[in-house]
PDB file of N, CA and C in Angstrom:
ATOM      1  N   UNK A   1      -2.444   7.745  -1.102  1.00  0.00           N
ATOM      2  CA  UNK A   1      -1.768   8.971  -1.340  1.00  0.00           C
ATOM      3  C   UNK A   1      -0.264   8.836  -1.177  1.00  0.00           C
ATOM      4  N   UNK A   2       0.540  10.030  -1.686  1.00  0.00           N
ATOM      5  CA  UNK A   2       1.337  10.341  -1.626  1.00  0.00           C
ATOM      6  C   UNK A   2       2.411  10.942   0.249  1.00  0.00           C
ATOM      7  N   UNK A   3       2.919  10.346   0.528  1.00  0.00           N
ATOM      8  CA  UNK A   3       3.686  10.375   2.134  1.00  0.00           C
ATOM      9  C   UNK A   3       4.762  11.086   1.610  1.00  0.00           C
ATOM     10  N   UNK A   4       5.248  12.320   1.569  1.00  0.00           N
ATOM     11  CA  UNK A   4       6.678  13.132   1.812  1.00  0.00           C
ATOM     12  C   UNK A   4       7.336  12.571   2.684  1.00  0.00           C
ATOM     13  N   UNK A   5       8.873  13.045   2.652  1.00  0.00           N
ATOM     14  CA  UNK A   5       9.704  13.189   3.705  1.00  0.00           C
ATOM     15  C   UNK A   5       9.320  13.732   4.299  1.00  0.00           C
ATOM     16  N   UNK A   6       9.031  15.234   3.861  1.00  0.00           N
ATOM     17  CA  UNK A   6       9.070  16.621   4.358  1.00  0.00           C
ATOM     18  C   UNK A   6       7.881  16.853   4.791  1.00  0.00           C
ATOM     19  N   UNK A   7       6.614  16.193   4.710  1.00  0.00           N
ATOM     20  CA  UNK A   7       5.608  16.250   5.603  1.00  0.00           C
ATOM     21  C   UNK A   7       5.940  15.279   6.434  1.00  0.00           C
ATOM     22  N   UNK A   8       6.457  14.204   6.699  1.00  0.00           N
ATOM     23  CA  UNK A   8       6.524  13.126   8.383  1.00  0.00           C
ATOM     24  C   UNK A   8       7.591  13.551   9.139  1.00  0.00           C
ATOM     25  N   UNK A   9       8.607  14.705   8.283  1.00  0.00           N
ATOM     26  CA  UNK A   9       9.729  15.119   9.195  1.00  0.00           C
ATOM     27  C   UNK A   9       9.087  16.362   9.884  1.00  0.00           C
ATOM     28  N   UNK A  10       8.503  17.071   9.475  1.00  0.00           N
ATOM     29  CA  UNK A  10       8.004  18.427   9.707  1.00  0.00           C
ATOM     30  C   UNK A  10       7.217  17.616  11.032  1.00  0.00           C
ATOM     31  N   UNK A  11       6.017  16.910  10.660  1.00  0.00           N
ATOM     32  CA  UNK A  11       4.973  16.426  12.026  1.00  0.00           C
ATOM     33  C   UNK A  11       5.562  15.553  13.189  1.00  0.00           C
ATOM     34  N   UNK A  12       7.010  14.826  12.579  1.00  0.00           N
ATOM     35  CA  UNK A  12       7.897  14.119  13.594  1.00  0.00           C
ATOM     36  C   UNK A  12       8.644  15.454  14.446  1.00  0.00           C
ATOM     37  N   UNK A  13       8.991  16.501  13.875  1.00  0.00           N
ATOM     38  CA  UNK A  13       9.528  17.786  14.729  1.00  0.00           C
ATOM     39  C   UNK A  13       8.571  18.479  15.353  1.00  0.00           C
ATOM     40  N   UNK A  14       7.422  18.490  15.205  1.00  0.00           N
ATOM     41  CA  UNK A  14       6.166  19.015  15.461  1.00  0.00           C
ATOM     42  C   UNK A  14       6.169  18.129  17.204  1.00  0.00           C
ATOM     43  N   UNK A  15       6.357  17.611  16.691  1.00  0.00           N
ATOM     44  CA  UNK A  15       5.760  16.457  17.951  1.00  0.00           C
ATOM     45  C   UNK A  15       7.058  16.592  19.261  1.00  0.00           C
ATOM     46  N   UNK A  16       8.606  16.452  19.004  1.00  0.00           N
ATOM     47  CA  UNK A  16       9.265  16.466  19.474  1.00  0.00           C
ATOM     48  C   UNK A  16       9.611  17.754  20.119  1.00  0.00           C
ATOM     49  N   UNK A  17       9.292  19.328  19.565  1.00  0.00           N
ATOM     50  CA  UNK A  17       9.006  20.505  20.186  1.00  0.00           C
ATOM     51  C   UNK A  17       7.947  20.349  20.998  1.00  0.00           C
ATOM     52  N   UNK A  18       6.869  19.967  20.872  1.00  0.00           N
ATOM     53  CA  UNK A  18       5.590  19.882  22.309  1.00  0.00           C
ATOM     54  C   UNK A  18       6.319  18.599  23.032  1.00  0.00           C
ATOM     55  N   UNK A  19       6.597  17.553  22.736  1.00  0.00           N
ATOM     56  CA  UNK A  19       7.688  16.713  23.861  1.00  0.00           C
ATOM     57  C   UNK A  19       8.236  17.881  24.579  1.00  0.00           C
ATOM     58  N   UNK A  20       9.398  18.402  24.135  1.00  0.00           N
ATOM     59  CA  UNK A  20      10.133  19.238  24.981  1.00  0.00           C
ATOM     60  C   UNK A  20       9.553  20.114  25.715  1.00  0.00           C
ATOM     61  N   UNK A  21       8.723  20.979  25.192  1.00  0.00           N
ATOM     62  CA  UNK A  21       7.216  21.774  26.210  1.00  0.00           C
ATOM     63  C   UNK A  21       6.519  21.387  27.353  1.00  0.00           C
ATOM     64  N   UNK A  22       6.889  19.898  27.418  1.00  0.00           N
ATOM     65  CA  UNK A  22       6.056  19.552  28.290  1.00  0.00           C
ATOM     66  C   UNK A  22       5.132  18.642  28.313  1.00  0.00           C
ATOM     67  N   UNK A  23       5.041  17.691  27.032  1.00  0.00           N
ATOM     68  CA  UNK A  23       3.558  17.522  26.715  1.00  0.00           C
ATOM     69  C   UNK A  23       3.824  15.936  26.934  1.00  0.00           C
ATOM     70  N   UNK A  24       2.967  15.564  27.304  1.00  0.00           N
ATOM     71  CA  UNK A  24       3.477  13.985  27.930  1.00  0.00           C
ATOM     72  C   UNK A  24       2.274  13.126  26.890  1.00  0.00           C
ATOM     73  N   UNK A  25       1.888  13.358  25.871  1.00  0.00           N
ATOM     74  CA  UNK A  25       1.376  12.601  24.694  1.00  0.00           C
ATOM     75  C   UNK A  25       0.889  13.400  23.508  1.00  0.00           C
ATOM     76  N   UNK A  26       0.464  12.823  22.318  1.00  0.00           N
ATOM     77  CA  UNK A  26       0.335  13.412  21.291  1.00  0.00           C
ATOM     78  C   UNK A  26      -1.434  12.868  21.153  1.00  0.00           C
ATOM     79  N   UNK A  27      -1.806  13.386  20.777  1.00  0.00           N
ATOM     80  CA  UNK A  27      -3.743  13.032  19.917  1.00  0.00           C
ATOM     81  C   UNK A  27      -3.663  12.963  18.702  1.00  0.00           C
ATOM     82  N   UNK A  28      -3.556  11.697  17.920  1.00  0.00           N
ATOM     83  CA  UNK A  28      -3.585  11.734  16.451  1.00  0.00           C
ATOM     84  C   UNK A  28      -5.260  12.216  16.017  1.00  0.00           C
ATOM     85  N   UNK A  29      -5.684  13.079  16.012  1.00  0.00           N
ATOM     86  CA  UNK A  29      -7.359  12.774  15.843  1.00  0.00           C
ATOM     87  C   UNK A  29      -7.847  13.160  14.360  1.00  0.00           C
ATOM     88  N   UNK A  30      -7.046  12.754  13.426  1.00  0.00           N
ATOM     89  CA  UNK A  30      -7.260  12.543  12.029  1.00  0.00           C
ATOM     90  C   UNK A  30      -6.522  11.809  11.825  1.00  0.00           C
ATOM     91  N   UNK A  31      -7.555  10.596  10.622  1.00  0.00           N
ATOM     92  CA  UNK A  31      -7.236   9.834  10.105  1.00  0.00           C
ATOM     93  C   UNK A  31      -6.095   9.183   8.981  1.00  0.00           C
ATOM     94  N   UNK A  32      -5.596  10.362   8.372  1.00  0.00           N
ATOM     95  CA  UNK A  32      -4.456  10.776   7.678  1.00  0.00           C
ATOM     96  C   UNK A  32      -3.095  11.051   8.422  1.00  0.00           C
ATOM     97  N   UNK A  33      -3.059  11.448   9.626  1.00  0.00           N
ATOM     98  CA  UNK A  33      -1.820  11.605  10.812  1.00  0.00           C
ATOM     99  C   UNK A  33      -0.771  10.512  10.871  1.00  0.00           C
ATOM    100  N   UNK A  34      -1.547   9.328  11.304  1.00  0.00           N
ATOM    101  CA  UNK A  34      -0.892   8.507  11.349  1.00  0.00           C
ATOM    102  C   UNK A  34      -0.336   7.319  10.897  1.00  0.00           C
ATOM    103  N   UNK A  35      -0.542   7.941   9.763  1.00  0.00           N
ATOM    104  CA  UNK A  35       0.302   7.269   8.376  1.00  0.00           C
ATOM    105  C   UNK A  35       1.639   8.363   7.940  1.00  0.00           C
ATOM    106  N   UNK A  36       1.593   9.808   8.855  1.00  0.00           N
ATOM    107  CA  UNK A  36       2.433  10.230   8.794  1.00  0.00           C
ATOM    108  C   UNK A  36       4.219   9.982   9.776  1.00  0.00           C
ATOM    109  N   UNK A  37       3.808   9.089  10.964  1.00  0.00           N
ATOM    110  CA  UNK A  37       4.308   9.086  11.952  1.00  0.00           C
ATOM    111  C   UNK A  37       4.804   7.910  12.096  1.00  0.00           C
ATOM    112  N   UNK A  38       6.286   7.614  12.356  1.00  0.00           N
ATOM    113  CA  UNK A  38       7.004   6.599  12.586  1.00  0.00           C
ATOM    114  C   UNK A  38       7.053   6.703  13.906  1.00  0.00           C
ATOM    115  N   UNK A  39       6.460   5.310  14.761  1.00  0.00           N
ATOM    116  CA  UNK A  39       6.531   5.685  16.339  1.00  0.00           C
ATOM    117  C   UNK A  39       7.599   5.319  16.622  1.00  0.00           C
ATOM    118  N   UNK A  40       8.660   4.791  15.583  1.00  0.00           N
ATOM    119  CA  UNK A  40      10.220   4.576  16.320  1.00  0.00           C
ATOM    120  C   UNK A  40      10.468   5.438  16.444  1.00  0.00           C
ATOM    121  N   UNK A  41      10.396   6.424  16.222  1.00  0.00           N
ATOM    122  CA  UNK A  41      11.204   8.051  15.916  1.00  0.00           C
ATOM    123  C   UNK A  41      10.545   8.955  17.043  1.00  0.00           C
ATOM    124  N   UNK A  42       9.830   8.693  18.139  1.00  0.00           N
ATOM    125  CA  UNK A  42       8.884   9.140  19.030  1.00  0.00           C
ATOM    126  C   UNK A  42       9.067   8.803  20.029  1.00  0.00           C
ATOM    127  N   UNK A  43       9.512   9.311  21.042  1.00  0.00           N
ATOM    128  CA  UNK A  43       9.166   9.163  22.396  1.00  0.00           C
ATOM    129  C   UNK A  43       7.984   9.185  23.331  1.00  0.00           C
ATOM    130  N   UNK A  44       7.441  10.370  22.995  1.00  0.00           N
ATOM    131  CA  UNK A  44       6.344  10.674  23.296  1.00  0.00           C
ATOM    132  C   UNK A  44       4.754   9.311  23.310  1.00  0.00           C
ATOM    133  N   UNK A  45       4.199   9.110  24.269  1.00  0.00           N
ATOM    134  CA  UNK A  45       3.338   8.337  23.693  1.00  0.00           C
ATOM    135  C   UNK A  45       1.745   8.992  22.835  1.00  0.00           C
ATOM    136  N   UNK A  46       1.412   8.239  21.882  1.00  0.00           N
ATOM    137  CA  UNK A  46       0.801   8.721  20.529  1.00  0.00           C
ATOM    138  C   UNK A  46      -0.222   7.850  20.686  1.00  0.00           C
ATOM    139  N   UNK A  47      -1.838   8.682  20.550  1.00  0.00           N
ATOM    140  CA  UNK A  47      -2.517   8.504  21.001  1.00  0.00           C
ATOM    141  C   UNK A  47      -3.886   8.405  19.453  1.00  0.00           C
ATOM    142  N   UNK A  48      -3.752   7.521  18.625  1.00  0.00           N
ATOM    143  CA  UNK A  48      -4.150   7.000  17.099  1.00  0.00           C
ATOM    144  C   UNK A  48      -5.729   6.900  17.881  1.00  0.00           C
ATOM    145  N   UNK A  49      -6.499   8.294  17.410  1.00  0.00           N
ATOM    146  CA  UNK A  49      -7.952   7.940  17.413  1.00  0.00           C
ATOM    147  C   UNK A  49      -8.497   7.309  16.686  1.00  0.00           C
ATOM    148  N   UNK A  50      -8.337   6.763  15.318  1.00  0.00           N
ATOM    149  CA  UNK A  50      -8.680   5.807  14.305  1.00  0.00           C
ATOM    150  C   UNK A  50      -8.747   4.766  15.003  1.00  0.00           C
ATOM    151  N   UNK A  51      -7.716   4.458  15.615  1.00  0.00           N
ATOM    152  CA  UNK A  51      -6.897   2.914  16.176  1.00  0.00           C
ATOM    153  C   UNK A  51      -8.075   2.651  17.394  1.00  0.00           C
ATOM    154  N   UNK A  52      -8.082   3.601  18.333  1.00  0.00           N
ATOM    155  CA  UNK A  52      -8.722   3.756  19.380  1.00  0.00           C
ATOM    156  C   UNK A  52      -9.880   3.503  19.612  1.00  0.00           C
ATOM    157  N   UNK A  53     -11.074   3.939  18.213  1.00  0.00           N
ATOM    158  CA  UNK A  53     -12.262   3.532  18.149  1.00  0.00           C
ATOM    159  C   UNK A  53     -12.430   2.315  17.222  1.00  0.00           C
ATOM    160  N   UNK A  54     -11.379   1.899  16.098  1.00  0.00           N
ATOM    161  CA  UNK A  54     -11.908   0.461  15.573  1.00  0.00           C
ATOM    162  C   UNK A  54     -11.906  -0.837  16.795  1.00  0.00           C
ATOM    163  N   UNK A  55     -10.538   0.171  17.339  1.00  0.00           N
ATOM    164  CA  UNK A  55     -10.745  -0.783  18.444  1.00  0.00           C
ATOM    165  C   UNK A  55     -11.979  -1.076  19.369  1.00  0.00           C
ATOM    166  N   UNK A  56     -12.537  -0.369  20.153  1.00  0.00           N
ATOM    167  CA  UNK A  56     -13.827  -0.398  20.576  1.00  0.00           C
ATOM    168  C   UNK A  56     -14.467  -0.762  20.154  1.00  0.00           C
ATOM    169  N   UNK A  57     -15.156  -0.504  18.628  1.00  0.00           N
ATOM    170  CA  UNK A  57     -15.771  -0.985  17.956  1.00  0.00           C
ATOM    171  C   UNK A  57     -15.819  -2.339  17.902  1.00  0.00           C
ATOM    172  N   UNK A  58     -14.627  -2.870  17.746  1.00  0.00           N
ATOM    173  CA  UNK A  58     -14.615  -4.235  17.785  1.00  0.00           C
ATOM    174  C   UNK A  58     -14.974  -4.844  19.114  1.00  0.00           C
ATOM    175  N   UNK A  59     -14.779  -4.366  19.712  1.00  0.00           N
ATOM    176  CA  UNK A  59     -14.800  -4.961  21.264  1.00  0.00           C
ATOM    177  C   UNK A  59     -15.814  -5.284  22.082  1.00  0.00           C
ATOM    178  N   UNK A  60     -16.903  -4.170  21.238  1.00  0.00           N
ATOM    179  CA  UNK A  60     -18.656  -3.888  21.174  1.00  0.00           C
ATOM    180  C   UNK A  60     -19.102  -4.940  20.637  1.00  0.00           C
ATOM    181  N   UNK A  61     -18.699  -5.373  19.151  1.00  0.00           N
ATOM    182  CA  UNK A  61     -19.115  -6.193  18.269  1.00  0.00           C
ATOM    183  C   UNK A  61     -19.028  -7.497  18.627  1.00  0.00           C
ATOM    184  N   UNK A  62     -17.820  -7.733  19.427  1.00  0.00           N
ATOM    185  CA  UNK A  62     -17.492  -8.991  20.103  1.00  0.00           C
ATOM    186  C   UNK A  62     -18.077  -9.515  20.783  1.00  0.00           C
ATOM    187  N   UNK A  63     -18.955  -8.219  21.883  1.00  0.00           N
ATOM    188  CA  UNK A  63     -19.439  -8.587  23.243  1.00  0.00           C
ATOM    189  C   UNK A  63     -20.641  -8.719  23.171  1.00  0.00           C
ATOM    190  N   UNK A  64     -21.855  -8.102  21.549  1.00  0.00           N
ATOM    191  CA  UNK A  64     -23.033  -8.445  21.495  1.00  0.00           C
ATOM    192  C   UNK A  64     -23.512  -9.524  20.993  1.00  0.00           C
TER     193      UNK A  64
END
């Protein structure tokens, strides 16, 4: 697909208003998110559920 500016700037400001709120990480928990998100541009730490379970997955796969 198609990646906007104006959708990764909008979800990069998205993210940086709940930073400022208070929020001490982000939950990517769709698969499409984080292809929106430059983690240079982030402070916040970002939390890629895709990433999270191939990972496991693999880790399962490894260990049987």
């Amino acid at each position: 697909g198609i990646i906007r500016d104006k959708s990764r700037n909008s979800f990069e400001r998205i993210i940086r208003e709940l930073t400022e709120r208070g929020a001490e990480g982000i939950v990517l928990g769709c698969t499409e998110i984080p292809l929106l998100i430059d983690e240079k541009n982030i402070s916040t730490r970002i939390f890629d559920t895709a990433k999270i379970h191939a990972d496991k997955a693999l880790e399962f796969a490894v260990k049987t």
